[in-house]
N, C-alpha and C. Protein backbone atom coordinates (compact mmCIF):
# COMPACT_ATOMS: atom_id res chain seq x y z
N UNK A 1 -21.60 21.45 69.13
CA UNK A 1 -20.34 21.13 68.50
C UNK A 1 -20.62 20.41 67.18
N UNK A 2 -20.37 20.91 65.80
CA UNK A 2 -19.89 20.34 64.92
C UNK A 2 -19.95 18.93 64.86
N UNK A 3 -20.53 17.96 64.50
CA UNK A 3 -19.91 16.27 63.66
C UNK A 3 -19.22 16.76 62.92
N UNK A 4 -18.19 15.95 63.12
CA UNK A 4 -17.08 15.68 62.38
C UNK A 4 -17.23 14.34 61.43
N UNK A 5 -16.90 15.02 59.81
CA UNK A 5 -17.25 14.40 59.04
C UNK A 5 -15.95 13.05 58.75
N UNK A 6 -16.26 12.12 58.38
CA UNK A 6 -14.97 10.91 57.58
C UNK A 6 -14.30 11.26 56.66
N UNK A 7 -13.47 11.35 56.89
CA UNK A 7 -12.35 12.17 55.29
C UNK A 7 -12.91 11.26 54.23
N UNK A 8 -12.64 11.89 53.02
CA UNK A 8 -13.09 11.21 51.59
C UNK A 8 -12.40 9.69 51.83
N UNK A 9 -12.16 8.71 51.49
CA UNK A 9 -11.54 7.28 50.88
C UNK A 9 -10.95 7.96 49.46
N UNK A 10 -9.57 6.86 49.00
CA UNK A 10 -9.26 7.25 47.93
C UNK A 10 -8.90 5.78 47.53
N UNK A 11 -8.78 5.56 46.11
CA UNK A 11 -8.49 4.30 45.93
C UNK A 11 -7.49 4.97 44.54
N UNK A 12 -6.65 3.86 44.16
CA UNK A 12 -5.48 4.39 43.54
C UNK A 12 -5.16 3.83 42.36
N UNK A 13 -5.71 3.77 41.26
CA UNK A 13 -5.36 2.44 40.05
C UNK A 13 -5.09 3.35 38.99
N UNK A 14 -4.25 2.36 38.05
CA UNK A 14 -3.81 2.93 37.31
C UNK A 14 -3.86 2.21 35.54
N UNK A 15 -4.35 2.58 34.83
CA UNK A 15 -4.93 1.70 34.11
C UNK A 15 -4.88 2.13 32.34
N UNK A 16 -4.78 1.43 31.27
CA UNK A 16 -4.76 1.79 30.43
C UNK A 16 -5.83 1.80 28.93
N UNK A 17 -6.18 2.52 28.33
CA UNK A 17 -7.23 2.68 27.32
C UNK A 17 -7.01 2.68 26.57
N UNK A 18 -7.21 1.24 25.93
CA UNK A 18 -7.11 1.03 24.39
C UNK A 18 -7.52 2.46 23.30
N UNK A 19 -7.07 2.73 22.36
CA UNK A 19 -7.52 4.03 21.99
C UNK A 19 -7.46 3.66 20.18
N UNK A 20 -7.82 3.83 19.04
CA UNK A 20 -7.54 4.10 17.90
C UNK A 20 -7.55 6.01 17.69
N UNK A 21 -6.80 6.76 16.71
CA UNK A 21 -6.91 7.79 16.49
C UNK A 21 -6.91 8.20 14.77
N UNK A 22 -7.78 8.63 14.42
CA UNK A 22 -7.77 8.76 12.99
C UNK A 22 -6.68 9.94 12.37
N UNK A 23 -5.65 9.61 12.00
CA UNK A 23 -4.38 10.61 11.63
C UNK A 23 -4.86 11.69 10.11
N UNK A 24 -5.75 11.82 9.68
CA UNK A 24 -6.22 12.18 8.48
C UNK A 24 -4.93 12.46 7.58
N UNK A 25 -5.11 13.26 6.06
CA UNK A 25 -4.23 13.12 5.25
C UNK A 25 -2.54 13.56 5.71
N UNK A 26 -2.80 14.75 6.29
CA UNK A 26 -1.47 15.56 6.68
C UNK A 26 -0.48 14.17 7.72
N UNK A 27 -0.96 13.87 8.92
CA UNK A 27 -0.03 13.03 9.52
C UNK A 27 -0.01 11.41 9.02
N UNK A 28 -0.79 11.21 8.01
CA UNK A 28 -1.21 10.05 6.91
C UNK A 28 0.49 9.77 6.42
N UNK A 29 0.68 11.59 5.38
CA UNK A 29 1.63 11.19 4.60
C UNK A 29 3.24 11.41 5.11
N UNK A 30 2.71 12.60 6.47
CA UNK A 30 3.69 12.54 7.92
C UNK A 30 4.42 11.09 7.94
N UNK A 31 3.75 9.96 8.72
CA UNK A 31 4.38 9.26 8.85
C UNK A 31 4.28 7.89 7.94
N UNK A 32 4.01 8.09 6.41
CA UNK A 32 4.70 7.60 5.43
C UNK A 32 5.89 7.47 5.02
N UNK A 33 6.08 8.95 5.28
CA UNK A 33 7.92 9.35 5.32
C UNK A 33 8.71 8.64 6.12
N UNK A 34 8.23 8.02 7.37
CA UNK A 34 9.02 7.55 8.57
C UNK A 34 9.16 6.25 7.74
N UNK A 35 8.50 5.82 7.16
CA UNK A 35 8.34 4.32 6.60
C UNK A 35 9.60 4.43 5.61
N UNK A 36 10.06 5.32 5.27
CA UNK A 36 11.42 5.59 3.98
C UNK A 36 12.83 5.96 4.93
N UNK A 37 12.27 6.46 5.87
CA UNK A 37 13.24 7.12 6.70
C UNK A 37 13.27 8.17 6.29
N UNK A 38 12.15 8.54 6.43
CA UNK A 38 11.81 10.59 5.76
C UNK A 38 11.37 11.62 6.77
N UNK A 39 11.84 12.29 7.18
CA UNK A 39 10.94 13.30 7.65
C UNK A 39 10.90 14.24 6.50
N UNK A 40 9.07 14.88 6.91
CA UNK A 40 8.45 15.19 5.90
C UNK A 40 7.96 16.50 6.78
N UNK A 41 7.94 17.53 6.11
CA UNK A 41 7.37 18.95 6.79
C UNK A 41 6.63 19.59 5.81
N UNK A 42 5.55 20.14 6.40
CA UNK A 42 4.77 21.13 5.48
C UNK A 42 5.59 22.67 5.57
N UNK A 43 5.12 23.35 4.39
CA UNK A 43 5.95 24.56 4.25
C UNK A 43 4.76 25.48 4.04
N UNK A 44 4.72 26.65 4.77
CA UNK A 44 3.75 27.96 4.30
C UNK A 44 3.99 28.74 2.95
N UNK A 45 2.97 28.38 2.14
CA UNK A 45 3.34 29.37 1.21
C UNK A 45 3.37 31.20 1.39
N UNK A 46 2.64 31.17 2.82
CA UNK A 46 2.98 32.83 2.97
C UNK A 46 3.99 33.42 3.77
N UNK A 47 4.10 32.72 4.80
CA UNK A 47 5.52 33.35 5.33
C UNK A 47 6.92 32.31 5.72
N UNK A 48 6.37 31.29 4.41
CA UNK A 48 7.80 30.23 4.48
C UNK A 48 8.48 29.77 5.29
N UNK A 49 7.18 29.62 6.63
CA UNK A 49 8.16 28.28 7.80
C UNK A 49 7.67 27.21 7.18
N UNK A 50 8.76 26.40 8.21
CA UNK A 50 8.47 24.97 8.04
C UNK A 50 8.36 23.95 9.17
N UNK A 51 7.27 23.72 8.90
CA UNK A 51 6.72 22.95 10.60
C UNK A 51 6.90 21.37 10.58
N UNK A 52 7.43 21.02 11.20
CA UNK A 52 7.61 19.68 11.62
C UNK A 52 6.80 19.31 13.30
N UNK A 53 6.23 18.34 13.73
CA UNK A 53 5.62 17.38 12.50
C UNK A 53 4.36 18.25 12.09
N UNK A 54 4.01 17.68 10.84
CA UNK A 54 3.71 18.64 9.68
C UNK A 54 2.33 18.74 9.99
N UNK A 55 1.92 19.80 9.72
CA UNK A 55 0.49 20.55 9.74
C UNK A 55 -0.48 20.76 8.73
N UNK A 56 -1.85 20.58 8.54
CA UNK A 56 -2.53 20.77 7.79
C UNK A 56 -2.92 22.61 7.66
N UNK A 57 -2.50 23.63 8.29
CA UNK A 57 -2.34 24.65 8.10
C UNK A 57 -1.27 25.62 9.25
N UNK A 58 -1.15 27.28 8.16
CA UNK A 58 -0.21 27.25 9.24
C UNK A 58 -1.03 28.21 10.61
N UNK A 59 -0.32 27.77 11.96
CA UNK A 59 -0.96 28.57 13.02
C UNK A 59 -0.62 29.44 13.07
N UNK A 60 0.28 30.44 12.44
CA UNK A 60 0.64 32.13 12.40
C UNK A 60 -0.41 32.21 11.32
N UNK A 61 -0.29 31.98 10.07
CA UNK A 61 -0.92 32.72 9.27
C UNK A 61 -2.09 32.23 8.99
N UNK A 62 -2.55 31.01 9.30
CA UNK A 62 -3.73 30.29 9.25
C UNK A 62 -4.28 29.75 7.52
N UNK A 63 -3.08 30.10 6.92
CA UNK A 63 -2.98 29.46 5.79
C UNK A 63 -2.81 27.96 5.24
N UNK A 64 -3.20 27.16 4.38
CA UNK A 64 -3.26 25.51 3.97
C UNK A 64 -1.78 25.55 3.73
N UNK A 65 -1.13 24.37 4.71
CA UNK A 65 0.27 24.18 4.14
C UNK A 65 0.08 23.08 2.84
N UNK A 66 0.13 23.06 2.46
CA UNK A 66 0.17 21.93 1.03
C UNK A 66 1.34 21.67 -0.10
N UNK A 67 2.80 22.40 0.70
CA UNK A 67 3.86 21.64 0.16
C UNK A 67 4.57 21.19 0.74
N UNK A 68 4.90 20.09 0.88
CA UNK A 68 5.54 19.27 1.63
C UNK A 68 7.15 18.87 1.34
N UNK A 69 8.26 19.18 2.08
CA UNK A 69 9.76 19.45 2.25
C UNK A 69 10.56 18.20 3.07
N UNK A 70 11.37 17.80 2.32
CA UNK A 70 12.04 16.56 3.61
C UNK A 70 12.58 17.63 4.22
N UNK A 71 13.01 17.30 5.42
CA UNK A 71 13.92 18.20 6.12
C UNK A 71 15.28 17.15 6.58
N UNK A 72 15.90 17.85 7.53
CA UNK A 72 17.68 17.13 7.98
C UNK A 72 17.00 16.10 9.27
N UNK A 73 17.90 15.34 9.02
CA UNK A 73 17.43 13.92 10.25
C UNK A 73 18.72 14.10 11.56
N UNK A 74 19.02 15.47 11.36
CA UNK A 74 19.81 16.25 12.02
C UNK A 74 19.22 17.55 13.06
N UNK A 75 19.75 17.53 14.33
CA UNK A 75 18.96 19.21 14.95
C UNK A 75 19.74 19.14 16.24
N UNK A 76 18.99 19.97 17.07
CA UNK A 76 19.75 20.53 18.42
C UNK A 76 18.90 20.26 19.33
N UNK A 77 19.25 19.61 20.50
CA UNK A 77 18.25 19.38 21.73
C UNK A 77 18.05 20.82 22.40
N UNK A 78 16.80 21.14 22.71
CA UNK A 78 16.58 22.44 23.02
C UNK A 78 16.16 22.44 24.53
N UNK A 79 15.68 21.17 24.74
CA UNK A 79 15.90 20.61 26.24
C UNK A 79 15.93 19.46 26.67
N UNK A 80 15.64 18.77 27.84
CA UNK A 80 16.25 17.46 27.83
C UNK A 80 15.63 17.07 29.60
N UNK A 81 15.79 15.92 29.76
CA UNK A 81 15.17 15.18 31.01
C UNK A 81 15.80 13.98 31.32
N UNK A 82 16.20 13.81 32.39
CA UNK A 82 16.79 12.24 32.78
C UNK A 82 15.21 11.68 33.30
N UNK A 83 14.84 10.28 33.02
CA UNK A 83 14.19 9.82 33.92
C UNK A 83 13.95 8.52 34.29
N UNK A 84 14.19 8.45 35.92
CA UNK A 84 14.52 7.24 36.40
C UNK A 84 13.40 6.54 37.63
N UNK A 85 12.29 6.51 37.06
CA UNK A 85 11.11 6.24 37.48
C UNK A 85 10.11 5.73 36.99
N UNK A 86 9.03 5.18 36.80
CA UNK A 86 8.54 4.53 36.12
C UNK A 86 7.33 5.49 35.74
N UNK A 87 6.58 5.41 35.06
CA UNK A 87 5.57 6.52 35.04
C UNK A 87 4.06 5.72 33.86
N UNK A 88 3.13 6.18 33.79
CA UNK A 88 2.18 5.87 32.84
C UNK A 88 2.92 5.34 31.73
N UNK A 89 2.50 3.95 31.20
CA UNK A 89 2.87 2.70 30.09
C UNK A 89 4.84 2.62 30.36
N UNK A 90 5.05 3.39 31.15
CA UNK A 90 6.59 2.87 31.39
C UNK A 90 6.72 2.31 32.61
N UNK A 91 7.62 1.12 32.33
CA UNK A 91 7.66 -0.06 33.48
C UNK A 91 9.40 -0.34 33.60
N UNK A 92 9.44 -0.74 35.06
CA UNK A 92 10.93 -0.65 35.25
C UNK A 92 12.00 -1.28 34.53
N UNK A 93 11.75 -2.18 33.76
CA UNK A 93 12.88 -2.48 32.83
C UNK A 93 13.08 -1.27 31.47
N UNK A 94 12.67 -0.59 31.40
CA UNK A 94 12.66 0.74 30.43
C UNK A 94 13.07 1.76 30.78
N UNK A 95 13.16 1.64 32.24
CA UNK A 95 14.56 2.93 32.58
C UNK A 95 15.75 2.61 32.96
N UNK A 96 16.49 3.65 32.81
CA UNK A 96 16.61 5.19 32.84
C UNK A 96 15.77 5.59 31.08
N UNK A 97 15.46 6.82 31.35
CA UNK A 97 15.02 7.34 29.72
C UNK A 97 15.30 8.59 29.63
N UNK A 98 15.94 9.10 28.67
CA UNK A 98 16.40 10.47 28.25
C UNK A 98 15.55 10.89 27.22
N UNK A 99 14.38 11.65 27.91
CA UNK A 99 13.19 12.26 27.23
C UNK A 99 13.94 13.70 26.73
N UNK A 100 13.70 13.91 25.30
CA UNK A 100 14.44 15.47 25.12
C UNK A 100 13.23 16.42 23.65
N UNK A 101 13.52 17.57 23.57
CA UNK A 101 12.95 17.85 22.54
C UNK A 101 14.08 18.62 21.35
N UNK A 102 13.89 17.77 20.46
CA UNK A 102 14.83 18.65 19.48
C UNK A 102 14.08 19.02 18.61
N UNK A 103 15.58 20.70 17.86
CA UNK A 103 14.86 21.19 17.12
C UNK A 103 15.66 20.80 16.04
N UNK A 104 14.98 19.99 14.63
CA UNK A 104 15.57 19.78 13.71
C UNK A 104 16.32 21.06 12.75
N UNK A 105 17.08 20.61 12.04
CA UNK A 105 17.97 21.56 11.31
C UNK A 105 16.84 22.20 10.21
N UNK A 106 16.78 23.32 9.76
CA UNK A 106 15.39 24.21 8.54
C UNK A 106 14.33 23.86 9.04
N UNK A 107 14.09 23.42 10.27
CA UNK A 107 12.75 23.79 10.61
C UNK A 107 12.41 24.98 11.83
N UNK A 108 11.40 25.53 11.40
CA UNK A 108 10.98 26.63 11.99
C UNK A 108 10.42 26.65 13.10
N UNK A 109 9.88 25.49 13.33
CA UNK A 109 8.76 24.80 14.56
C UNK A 109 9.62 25.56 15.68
N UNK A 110 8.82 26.40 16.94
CA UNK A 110 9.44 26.23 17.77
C UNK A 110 9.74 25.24 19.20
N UNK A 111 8.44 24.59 19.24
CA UNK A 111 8.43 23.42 20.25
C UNK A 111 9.48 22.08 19.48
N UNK A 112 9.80 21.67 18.46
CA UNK A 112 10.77 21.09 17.93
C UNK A 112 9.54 19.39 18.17
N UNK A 113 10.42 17.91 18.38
CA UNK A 113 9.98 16.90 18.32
C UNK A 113 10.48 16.54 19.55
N UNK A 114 9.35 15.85 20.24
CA UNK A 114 9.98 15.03 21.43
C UNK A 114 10.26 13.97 21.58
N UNK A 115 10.81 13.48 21.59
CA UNK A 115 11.92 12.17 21.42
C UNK A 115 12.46 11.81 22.60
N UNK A 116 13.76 10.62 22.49
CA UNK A 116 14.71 10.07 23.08
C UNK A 116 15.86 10.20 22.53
N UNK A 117 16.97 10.33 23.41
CA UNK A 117 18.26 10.19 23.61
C UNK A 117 18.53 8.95 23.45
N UNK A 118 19.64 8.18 22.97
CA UNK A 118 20.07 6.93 23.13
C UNK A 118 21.40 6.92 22.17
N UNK A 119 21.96 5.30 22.48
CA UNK A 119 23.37 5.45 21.92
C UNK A 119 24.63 5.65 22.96
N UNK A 120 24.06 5.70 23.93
CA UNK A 120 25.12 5.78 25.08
C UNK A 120 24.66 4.97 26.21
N UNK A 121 25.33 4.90 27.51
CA UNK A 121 24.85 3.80 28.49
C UNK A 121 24.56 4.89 29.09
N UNK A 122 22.77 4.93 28.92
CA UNK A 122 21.91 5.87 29.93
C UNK A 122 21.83 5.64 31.55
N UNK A 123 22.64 4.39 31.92
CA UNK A 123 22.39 3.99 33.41
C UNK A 123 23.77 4.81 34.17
N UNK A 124 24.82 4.96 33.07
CA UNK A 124 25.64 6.09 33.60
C UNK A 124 25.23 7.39 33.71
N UNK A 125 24.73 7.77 34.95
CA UNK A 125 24.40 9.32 35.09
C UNK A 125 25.45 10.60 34.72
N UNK A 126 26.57 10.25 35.26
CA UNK A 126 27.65 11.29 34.46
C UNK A 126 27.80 11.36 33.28
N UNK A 127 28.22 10.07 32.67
CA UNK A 127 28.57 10.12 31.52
C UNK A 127 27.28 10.48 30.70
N UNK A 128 26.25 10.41 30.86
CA UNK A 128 24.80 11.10 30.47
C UNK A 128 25.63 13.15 30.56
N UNK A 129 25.55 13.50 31.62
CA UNK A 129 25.39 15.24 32.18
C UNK A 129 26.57 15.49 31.47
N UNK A 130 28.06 14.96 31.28
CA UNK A 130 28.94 14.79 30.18
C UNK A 130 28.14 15.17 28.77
N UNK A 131 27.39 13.92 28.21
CA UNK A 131 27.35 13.76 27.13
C UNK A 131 25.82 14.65 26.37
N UNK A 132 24.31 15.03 27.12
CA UNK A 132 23.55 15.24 26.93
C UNK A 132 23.33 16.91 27.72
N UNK A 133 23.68 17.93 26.69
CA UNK A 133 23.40 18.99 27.05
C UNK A 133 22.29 19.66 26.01
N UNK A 134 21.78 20.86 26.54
CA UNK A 134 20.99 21.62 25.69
C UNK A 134 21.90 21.98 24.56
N UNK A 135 22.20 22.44 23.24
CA UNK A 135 22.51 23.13 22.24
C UNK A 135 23.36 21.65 21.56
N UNK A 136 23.60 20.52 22.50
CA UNK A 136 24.11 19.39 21.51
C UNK A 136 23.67 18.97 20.01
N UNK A 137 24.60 18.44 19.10
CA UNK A 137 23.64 17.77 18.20
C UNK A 137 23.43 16.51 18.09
N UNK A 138 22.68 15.94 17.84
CA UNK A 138 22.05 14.75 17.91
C UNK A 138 21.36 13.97 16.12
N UNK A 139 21.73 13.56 16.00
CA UNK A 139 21.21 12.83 14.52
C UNK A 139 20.20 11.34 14.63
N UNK A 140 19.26 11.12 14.06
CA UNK A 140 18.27 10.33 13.89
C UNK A 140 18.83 8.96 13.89
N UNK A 141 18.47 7.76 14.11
CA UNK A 141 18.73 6.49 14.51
C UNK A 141 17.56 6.22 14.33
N UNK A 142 17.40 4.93 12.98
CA UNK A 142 15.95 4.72 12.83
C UNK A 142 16.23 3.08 13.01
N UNK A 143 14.83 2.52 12.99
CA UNK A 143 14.34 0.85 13.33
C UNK A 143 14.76 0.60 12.20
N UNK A 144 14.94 -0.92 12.07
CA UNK A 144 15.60 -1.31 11.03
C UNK A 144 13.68 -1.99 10.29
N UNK A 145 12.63 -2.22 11.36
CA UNK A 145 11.37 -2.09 10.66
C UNK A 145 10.92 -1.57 11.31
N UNK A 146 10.34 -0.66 9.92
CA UNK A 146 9.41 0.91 10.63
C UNK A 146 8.07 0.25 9.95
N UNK A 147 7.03 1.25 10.68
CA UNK A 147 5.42 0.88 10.84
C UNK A 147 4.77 1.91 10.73
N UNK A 148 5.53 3.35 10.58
CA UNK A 148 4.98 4.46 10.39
C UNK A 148 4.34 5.17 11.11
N UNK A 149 5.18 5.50 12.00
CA UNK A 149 4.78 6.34 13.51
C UNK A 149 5.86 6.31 13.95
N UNK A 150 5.82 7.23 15.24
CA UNK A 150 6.94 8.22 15.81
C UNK A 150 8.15 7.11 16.91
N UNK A 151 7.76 6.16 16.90
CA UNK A 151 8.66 4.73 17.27
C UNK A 151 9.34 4.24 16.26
N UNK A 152 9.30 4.64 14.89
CA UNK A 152 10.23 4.54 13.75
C UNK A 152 11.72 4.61 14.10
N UNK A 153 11.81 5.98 14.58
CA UNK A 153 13.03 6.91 14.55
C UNK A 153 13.14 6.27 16.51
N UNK A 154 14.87 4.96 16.37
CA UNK A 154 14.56 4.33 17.66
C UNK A 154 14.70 5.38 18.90
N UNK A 155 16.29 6.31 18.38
CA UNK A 155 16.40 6.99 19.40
C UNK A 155 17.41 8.38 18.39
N UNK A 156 17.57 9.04 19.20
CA UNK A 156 18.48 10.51 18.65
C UNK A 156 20.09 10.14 19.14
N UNK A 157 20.58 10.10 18.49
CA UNK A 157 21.90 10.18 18.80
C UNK A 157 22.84 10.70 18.86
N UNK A 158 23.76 11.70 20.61
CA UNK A 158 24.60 12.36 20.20
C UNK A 158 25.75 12.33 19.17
N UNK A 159 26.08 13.96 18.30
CA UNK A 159 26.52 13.82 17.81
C UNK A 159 28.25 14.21 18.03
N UNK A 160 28.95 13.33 17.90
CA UNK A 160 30.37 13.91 18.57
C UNK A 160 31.46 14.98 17.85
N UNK A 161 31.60 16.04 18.48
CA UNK A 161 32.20 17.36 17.89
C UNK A 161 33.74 17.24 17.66
């Protein structure tokens, strides 16, 4: 007969890693713009999208984007998430959170920016499924001090029709 082996042990932590990341020129002057209250997009000179957040070339045509376009601080949530749980660097006084991705207005990007919802009382769940649908619009809500990164822009805010 077989020994029977001890199931693995598991131990469970959860922990966080200091990190620096070097943004080189393209997300340099990316989130310079945030510092004005700019969004800033590169534009293809060959088949004239415009990608937000902005790219050092484009991935269809594999061409150098190197002109750079404000775009609208305006767009459409293309999807959206309630969440009421705590998860990696989020801790329970920070929920509920309305994780969404919008697609800004003249930009071509199709994954859009992922962001937050805010501007409404997110602890109301209805008035959330009311107020936060796919094809909504939503307009930019920025910090009153920005630092130049994607915590600039505090939250998206529906826009009322």
């Amino acid at each position: 007969m077989a020994e029977q082996k001890e199931k693995p042990r598991k131990v469970g932590a959860m922990g966080m890693v200091p990190y620096e990341m070097a943004l080189g020129p393209t997300w340099t002057k990316f989130f310079e713009g945030f510092k004005e209250k700019k969004i800033l997009g590169t534009k293809c000179k060959k088949c004239g999208r415009v990608l937000v957040p902005a790219r050092p070339f484009c991935p269809r045509c594999f061409e150098p984007m190197e002109e750079w376009v404000e775009v609208a601080q305006e767009g459409t949530i293309v999807t959206w998430s309630y969440v009421n749980y705590t998860y990696f660097g989020v801790t329970p006084d920070m929920i509920p959170v309305i994780g969404a991705i919008i697609k800004l207005d003249g930009v071509d990007c199709g994954t859009g920016m992922s962001t937050q919802i805010g501007g409404l009382d997110i602890k109301d769940f209805e008035l959330v499924t009311k107020k936060v649908k796919v094809g909504a619009r939503v307009k930019a809500v920025w910090r009153r001090k920005r630092q130049g990164n994607f915590r600039d822009i505090d939250y998206w805010k529906i826009i009322e029709c």
